[in-house]
PDB file of N, CA and C in Angstrom:
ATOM      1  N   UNK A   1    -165.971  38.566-132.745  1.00  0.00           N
ATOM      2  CA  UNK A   1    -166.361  37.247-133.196  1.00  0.00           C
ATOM      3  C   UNK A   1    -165.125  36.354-133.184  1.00  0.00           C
ATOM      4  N   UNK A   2    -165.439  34.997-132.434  1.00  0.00           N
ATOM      5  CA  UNK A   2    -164.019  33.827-132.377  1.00  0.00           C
ATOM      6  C   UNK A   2    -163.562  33.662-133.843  1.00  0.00           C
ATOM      7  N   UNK A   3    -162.627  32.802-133.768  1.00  0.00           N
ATOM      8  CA  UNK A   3    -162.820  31.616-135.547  1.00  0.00           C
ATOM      9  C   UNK A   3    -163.419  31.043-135.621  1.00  0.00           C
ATOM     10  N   UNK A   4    -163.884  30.685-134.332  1.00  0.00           N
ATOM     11  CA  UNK A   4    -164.720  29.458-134.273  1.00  0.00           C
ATOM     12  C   UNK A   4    -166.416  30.085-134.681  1.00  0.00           C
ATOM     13  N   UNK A   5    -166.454  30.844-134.358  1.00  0.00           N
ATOM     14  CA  UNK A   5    -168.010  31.156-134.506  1.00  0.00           C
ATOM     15  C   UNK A   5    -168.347  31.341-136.293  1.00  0.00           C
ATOM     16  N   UNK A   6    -169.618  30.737-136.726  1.00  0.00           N
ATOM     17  CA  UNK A   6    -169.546  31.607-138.204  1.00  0.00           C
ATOM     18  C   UNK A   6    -171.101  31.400-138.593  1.00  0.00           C
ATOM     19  N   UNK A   7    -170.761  32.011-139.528  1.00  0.00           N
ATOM     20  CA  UNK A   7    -172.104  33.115-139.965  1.00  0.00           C
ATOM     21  C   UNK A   7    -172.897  32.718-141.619  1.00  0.00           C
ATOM     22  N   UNK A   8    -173.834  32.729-141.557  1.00  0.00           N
ATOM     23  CA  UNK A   8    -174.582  31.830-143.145  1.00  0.00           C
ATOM     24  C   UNK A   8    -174.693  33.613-143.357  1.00  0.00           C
ATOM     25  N   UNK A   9    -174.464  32.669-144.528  1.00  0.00           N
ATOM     26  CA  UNK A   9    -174.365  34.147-145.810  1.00  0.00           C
ATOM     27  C   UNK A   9    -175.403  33.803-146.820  1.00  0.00           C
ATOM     28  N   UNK A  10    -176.750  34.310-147.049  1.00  0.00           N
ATOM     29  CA  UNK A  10    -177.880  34.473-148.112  1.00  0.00           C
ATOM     30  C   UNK A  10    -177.369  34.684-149.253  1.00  0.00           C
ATOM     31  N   UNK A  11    -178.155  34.439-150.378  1.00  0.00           N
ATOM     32  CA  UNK A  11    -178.432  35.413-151.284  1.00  0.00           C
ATOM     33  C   UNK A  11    -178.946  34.632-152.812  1.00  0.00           C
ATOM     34  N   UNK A  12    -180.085  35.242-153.718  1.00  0.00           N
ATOM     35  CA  UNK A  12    -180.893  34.807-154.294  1.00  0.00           C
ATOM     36  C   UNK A  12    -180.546  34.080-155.536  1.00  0.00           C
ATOM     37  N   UNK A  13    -180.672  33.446-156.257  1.00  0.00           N
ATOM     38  CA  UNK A  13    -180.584  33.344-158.172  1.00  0.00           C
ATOM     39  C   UNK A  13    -181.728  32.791-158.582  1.00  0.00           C
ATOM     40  N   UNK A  14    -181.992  33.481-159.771  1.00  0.00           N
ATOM     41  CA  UNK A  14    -182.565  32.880-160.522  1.00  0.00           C
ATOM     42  C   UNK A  14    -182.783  31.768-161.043  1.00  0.00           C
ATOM     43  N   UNK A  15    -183.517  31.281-161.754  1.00  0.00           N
ATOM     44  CA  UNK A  15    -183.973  29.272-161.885  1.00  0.00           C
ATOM     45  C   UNK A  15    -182.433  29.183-162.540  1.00  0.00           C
ATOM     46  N   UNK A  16    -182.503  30.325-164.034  1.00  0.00           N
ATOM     47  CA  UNK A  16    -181.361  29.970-165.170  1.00  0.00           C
ATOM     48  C   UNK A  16    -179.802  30.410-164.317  1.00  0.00           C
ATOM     49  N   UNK A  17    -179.574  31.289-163.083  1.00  0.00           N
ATOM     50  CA  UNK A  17    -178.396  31.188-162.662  1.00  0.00           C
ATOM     51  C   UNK A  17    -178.194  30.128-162.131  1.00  0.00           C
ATOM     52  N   UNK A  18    -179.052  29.383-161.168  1.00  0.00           N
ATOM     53  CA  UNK A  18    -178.619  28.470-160.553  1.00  0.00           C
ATOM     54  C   UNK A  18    -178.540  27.577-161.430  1.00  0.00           C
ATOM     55  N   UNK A  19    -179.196  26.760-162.518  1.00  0.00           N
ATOM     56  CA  UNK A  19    -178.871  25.807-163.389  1.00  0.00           C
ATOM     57  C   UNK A  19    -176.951  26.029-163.749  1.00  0.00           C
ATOM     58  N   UNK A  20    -176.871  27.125-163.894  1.00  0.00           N
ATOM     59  CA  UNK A  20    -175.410  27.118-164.716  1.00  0.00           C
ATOM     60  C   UNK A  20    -174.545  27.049-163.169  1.00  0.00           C
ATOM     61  N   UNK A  21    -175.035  27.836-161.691  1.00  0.00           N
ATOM     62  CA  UNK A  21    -173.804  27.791-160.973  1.00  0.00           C
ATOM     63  C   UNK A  21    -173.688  26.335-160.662  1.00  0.00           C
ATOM     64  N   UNK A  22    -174.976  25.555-160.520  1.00  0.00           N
ATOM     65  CA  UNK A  22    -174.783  24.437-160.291  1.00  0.00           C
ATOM     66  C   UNK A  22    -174.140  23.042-161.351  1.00  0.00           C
ATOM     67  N   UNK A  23    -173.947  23.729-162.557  1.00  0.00           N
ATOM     68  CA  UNK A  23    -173.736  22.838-163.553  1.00  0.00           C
ATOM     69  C   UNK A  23    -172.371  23.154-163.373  1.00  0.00           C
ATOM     70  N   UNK A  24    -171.682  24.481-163.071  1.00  0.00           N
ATOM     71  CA  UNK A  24    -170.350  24.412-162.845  1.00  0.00           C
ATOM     72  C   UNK A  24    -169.853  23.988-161.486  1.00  0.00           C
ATOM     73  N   UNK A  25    -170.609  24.240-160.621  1.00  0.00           N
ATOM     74  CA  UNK A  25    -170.272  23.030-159.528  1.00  0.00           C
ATOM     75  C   UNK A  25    -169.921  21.527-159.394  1.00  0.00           C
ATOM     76  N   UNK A  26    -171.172  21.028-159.900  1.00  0.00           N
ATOM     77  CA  UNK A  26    -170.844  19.909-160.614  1.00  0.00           C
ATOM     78  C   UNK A  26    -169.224  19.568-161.672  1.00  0.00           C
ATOM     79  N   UNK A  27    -169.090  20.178-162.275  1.00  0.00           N
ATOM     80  CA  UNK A  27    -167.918  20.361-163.308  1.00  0.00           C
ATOM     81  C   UNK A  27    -167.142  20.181-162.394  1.00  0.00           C
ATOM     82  N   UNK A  28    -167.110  20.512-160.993  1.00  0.00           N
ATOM     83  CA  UNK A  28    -165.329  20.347-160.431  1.00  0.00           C
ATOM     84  C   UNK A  28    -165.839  19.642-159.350  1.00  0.00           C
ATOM     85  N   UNK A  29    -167.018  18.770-158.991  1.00  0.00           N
ATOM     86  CA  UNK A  29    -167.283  17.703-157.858  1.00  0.00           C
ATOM     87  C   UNK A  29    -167.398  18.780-156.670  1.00  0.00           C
ATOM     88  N   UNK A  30    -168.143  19.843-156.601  1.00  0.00           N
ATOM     89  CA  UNK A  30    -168.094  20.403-155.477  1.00  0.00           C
ATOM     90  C   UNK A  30    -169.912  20.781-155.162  1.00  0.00           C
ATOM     91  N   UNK A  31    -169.891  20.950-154.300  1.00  0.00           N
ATOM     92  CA  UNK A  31    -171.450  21.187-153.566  1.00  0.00           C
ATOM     93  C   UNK A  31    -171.529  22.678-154.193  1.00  0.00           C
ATOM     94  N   UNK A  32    -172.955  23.037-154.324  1.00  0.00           N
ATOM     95  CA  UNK A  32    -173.188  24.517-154.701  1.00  0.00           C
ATOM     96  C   UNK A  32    -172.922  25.657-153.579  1.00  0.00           C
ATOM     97  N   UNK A  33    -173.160  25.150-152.117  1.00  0.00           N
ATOM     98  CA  UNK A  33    -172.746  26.443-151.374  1.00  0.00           C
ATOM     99  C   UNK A  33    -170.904  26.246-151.154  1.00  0.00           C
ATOM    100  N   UNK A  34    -169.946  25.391-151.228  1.00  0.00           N
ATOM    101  CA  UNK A  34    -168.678  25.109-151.055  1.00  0.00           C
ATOM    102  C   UNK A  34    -168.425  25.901-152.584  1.00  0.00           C
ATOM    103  N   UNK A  35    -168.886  26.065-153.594  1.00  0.00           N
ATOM    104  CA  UNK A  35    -168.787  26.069-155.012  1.00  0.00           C
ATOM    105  C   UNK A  35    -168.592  27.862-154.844  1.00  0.00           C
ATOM    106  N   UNK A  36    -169.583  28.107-154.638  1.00  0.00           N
ATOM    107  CA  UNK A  36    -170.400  29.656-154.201  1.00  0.00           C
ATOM    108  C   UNK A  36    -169.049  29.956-153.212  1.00  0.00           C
ATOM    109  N   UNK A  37    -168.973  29.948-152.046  1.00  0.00           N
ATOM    110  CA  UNK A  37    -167.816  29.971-151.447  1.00  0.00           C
ATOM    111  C   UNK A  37    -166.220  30.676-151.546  1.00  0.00           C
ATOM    112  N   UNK A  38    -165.911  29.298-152.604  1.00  0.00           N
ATOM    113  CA  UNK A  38    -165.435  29.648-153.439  1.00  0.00           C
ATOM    114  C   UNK A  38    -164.827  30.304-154.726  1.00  0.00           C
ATOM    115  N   UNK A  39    -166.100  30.938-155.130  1.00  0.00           N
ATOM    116  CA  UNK A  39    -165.994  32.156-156.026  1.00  0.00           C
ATOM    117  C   UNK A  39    -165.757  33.511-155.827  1.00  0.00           C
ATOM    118  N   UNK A  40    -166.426  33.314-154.518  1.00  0.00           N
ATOM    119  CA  UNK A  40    -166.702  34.832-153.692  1.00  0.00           C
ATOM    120  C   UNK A  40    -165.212  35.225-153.202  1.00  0.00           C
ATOM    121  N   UNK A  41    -164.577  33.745-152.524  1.00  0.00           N
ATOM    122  CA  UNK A  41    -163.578  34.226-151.894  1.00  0.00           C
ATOM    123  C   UNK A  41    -162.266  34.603-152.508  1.00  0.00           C
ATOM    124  N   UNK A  42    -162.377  33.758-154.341  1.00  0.00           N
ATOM    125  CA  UNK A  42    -161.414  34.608-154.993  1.00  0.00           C
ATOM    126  C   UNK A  42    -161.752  35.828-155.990  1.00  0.00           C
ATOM    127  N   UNK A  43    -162.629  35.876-156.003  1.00  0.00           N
ATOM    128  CA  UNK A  43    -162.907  37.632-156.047  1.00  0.00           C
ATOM    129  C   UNK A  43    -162.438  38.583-155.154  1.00  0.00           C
ATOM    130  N   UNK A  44    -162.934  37.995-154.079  1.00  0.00           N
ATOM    131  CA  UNK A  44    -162.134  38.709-152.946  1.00  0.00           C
ATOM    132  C   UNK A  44    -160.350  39.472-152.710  1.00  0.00           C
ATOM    133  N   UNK A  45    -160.078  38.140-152.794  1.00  0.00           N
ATOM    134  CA  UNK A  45    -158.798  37.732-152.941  1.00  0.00           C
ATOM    135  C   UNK A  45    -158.117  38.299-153.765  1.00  0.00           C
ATOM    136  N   UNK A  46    -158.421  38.049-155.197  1.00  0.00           N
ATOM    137  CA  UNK A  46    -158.252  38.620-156.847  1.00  0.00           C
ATOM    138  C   UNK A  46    -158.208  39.848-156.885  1.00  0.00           C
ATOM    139  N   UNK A  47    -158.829  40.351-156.106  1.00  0.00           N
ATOM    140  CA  UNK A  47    -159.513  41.445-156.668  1.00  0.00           C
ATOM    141  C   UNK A  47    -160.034  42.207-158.105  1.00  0.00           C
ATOM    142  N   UNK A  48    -160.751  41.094-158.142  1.00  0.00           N
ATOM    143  CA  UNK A  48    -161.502  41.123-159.155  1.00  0.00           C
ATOM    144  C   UNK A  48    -162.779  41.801-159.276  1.00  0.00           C
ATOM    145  N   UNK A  49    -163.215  42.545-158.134  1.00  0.00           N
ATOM    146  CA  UNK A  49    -164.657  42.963-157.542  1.00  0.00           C
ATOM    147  C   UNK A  49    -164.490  44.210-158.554  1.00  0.00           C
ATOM    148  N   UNK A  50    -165.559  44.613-159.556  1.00  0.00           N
ATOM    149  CA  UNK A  50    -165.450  45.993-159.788  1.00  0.00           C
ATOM    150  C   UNK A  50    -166.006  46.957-159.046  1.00  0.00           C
ATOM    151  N   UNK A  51    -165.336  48.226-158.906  1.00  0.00           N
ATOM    152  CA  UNK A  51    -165.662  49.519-158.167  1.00  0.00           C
ATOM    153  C   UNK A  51    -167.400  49.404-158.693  1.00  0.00           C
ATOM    154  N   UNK A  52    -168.156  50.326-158.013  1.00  0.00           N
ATOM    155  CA  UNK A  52    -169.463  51.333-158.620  1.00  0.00           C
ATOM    156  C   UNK A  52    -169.037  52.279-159.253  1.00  0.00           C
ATOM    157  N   UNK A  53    -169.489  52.454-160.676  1.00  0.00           N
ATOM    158  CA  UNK A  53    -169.454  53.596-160.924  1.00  0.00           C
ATOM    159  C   UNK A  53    -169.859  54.953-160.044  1.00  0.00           C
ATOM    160  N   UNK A  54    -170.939  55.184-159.304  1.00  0.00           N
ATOM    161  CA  UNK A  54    -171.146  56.294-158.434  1.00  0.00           C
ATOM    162  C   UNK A  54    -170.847  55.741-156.706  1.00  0.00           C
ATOM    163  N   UNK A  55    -170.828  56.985-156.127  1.00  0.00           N
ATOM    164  CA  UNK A  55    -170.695  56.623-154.640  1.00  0.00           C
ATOM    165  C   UNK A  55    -172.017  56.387-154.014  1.00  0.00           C
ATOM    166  N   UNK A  56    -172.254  56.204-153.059  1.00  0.00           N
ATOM    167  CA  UNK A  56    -173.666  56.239-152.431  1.00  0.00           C
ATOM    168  C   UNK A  56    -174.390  57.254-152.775  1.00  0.00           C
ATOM    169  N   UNK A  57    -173.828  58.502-152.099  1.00  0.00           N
ATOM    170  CA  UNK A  57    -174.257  59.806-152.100  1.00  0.00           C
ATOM    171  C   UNK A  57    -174.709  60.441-153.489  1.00  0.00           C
ATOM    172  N   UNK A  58    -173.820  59.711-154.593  1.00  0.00           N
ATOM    173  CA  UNK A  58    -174.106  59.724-155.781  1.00  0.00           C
ATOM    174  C   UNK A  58    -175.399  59.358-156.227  1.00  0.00           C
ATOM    175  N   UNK A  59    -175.583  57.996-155.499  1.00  0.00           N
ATOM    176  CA  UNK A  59    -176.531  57.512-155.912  1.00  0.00           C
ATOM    177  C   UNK A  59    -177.827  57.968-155.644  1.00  0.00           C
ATOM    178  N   UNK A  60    -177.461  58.364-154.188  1.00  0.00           N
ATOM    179  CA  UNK A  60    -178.840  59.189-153.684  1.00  0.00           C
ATOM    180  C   UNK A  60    -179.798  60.845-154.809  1.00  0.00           C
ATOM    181  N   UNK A  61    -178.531  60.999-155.070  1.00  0.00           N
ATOM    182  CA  UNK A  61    -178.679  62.542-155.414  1.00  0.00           C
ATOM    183  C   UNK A  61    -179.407  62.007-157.199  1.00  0.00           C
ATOM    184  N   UNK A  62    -179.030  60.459-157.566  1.00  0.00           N
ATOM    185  CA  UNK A  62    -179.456  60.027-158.898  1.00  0.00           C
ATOM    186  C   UNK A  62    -181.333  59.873-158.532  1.00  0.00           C
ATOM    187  N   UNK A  63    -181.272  59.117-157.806  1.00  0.00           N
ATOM    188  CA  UNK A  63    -182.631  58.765-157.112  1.00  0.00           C
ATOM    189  C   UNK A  63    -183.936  59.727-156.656  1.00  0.00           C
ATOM    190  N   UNK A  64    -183.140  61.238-156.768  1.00  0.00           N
ATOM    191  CA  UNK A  64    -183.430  62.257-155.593  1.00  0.00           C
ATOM    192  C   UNK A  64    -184.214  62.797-157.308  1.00  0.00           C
ATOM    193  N   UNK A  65    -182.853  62.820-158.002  1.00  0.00           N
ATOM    194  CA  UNK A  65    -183.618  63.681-159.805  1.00  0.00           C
ATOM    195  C   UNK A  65    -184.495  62.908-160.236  1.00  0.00           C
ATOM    196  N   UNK A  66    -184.431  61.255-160.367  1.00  0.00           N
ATOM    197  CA  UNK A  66    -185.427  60.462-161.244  1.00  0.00           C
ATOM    198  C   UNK A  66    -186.776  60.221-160.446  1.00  0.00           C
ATOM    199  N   UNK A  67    -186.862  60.499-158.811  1.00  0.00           N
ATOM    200  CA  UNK A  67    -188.413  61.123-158.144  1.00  0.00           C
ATOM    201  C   UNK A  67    -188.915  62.343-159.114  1.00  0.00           C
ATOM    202  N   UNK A  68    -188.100  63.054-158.826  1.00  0.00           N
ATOM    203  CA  UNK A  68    -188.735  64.245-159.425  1.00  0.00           C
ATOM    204  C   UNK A  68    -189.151  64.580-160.789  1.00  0.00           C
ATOM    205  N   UNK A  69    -188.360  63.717-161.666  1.00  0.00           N
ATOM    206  CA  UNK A  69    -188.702  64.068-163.191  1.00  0.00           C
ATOM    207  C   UNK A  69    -190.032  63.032-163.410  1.00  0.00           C
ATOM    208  N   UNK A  70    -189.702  61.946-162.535  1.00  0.00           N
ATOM    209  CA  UNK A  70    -191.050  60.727-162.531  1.00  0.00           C
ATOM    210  C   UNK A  70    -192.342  61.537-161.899  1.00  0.00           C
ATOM    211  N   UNK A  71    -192.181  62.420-161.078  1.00  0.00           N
ATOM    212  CA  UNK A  71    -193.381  64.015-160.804  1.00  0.00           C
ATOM    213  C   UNK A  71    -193.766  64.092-162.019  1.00  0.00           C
ATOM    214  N   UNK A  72    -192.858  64.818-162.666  1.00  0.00           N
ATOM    215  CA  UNK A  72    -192.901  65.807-163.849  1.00  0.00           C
ATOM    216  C   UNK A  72    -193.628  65.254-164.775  1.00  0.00           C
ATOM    217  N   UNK A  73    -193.156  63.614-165.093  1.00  0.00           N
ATOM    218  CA  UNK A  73    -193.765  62.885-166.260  1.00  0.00           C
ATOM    219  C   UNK A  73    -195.185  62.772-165.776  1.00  0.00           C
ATOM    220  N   UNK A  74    -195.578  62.414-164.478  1.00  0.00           N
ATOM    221  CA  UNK A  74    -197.001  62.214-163.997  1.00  0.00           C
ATOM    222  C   UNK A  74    -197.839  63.178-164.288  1.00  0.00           C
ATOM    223  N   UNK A  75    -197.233  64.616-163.733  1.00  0.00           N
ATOM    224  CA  UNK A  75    -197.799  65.640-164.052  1.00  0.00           C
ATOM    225  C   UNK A  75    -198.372  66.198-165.561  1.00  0.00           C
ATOM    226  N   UNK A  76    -197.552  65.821-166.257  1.00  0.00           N
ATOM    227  CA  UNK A  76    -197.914  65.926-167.900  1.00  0.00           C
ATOM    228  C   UNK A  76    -198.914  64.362-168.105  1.00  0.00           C
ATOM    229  N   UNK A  77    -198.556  63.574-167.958  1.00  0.00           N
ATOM    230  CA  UNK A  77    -199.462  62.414-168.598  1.00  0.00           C
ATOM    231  C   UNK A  77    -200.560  62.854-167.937  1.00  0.00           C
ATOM    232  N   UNK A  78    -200.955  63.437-166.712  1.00  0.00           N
ATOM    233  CA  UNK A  78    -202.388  63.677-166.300  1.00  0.00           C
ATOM    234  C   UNK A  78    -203.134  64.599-167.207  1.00  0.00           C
ATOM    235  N   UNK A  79    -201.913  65.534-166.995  1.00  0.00           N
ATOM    236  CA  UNK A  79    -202.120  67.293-168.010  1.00  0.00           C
ATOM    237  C   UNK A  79    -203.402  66.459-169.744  1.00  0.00           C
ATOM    238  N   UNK A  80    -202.568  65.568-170.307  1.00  0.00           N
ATOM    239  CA  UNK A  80    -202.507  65.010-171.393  1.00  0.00           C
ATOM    240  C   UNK A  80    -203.897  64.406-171.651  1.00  0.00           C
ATOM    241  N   UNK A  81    -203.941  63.420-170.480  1.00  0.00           N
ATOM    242  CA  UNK A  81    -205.387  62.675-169.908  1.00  0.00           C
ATOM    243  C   UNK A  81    -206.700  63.478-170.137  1.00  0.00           C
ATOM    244  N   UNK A  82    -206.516  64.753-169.238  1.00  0.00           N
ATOM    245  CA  UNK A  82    -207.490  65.648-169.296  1.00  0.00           C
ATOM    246  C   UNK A  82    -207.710  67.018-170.357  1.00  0.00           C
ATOM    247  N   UNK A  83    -206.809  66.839-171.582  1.00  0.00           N
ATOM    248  CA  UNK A  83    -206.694  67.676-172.057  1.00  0.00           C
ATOM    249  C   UNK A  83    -206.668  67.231-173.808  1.00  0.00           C
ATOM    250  N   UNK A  84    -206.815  65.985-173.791  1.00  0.00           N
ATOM    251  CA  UNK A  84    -206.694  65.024-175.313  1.00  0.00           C
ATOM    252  C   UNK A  84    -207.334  65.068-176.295  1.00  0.00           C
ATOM    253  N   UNK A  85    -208.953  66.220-175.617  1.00  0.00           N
ATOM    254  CA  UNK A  85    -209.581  66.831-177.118  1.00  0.00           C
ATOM    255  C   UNK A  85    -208.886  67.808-177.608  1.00  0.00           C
ATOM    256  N   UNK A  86    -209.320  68.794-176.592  1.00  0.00           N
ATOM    257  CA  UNK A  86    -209.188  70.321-176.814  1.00  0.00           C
ATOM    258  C   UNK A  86    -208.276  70.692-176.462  1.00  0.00           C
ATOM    259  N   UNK A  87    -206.761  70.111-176.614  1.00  0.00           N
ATOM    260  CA  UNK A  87    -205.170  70.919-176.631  1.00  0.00           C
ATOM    261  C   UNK A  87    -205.234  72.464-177.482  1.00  0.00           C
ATOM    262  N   UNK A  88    -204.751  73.008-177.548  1.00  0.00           N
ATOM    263  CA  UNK A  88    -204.428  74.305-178.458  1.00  0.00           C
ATOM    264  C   UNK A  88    -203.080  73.864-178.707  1.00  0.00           C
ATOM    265  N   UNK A  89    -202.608  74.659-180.114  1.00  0.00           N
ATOM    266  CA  UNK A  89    -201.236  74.549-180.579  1.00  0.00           C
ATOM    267  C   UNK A  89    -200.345  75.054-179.642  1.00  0.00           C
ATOM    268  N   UNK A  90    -200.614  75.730-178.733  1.00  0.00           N
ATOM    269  CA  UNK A  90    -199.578  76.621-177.883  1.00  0.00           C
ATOM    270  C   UNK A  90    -199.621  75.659-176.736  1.00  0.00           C
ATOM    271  N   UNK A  91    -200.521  74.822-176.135  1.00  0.00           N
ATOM    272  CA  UNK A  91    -200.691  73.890-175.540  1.00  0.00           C
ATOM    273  C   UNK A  91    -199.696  72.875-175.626  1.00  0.00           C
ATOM    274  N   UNK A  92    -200.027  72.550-176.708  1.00  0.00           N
ATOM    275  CA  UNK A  92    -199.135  71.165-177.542  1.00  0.00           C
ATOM    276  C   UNK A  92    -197.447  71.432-177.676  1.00  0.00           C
ATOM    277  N   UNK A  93    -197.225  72.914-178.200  1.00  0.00           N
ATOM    278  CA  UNK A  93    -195.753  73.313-178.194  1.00  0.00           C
ATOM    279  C   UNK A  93    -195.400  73.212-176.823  1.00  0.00           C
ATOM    280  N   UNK A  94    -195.905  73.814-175.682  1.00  0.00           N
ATOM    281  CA  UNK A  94    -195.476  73.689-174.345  1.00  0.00           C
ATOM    282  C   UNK A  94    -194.975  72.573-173.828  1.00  0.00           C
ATOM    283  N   UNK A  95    -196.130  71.858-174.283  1.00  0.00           N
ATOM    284  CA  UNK A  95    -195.874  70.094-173.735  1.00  0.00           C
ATOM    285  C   UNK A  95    -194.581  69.774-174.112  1.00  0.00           C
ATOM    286  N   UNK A  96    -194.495  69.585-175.841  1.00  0.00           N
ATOM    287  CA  UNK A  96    -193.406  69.474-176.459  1.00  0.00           C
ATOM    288  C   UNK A  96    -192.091  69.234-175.755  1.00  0.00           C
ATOM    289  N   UNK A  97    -191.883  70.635-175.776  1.00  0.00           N
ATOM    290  CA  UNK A  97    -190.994  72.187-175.114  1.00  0.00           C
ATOM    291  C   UNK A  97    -190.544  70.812-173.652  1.00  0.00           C
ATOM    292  N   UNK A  98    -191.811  70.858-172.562  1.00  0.00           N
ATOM    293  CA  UNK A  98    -191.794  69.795-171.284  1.00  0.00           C
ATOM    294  C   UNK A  98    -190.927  68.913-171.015  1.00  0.00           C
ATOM    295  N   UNK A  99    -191.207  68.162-172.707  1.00  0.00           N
ATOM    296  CA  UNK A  99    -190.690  66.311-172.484  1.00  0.00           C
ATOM    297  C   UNK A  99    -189.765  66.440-172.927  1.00  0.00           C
ATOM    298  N   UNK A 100    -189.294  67.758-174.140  1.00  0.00           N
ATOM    299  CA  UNK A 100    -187.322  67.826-174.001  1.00  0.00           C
ATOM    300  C   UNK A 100    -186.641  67.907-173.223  1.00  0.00           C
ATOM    301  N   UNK A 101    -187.414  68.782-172.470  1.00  0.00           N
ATOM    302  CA  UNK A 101    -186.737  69.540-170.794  1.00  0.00           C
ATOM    303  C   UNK A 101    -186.398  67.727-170.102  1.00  0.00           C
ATOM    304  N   UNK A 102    -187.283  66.930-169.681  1.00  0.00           N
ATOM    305  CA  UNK A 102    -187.443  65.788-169.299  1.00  0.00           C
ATOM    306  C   UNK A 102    -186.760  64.696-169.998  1.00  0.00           C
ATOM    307  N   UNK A 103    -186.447  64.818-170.826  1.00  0.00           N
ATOM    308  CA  UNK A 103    -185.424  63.956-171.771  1.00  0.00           C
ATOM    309  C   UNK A 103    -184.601  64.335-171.521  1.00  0.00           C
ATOM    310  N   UNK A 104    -184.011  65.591-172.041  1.00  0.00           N
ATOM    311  CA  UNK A 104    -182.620  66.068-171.828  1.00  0.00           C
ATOM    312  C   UNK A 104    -181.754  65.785-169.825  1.00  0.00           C
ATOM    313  N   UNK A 105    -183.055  66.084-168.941  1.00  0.00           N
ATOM    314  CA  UNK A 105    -183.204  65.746-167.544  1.00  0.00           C
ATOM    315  C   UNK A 105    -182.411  64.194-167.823  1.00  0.00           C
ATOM    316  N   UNK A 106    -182.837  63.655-168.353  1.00  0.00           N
ATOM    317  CA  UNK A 106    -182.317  61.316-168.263  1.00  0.00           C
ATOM    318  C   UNK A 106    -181.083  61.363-168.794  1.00  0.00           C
ATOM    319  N   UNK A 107    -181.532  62.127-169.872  1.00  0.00           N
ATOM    320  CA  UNK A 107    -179.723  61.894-170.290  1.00  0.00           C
ATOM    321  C   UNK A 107    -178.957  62.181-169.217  1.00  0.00           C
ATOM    322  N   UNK A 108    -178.715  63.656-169.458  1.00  0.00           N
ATOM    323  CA  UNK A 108    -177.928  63.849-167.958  1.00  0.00           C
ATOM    324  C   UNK A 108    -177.528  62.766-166.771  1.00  0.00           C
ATOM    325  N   UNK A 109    -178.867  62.331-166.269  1.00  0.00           N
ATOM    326  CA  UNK A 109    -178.767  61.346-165.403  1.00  0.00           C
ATOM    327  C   UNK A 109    -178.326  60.266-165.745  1.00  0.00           C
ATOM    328  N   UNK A 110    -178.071  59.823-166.838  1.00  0.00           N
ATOM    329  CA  UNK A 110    -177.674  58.281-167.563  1.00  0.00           C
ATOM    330  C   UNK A 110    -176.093  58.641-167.729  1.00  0.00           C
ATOM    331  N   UNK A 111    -175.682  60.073-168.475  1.00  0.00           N
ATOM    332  CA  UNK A 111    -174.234  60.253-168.345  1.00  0.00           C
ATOM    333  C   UNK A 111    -173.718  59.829-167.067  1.00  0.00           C
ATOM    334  N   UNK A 112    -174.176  60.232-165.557  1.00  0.00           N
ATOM    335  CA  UNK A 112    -173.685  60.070-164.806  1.00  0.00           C
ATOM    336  C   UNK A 112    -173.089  58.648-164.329  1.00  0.00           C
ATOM    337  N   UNK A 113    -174.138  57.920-164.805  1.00  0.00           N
ATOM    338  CA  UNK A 113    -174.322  56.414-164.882  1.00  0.00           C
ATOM    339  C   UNK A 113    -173.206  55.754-165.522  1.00  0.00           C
ATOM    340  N   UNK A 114    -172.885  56.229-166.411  1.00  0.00           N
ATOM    341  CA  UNK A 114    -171.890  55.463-167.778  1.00  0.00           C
ATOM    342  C   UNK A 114    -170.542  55.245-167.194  1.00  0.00           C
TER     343      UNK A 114
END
């Protein structure tokens, strides 16, 4: 790519972000995409950008557990659905027993997060 050539750069806000990026635009007489621009490029610059806490791969493998425990929860809320008269106590302890297993499962996954 020349210098000369260049490239529009997207990207979304909300009603209440844009009210404020544009109210601070305004604040220094500048247009909202020159404004925008500008922020990006001393972040850049600054380095001010924070890391991710996880890597991609991280992330995948986060995504990969919260499919599966989101199974797990389906699987019991159905269990639950069809079973909401006539549970037995040994029934009910199992379940129990389930949604710790499945809790304790998020935490985990939320440590990773932190």
């Amino acid at each position: 790519m020349s210098s000369k050539e260049l490239t529009q750069v997207k990207f979304r806000l909300n009603a209440e972000e844009l009210e404020v990026w544009q109210q601070k635009a305004n604040e220094r007489n500048m247009t909202l995409p020159k404004f925008s621009k500008q922020i990006v490029n001393q972040v850049i610059t600054q380095g001010k950008l924070k890391q991710p806490k996880i890597n991609q791969e991280q992330g995948a493998e986060v995504i990969t557990h919260l499919a599966k425990l989101g199974g797990n929860i389906n699987q019991i809320a159905k269990w639950c659905n069809m079973n909401k008269i006539n549970a037995t106590s040994t029934q009910i302890e199992r379940l129990e027993y389930n949604l710790e297993r499945v809790q304790k499962e998020l935490e985990l996954i939320w440590q990773q997060l932190k």
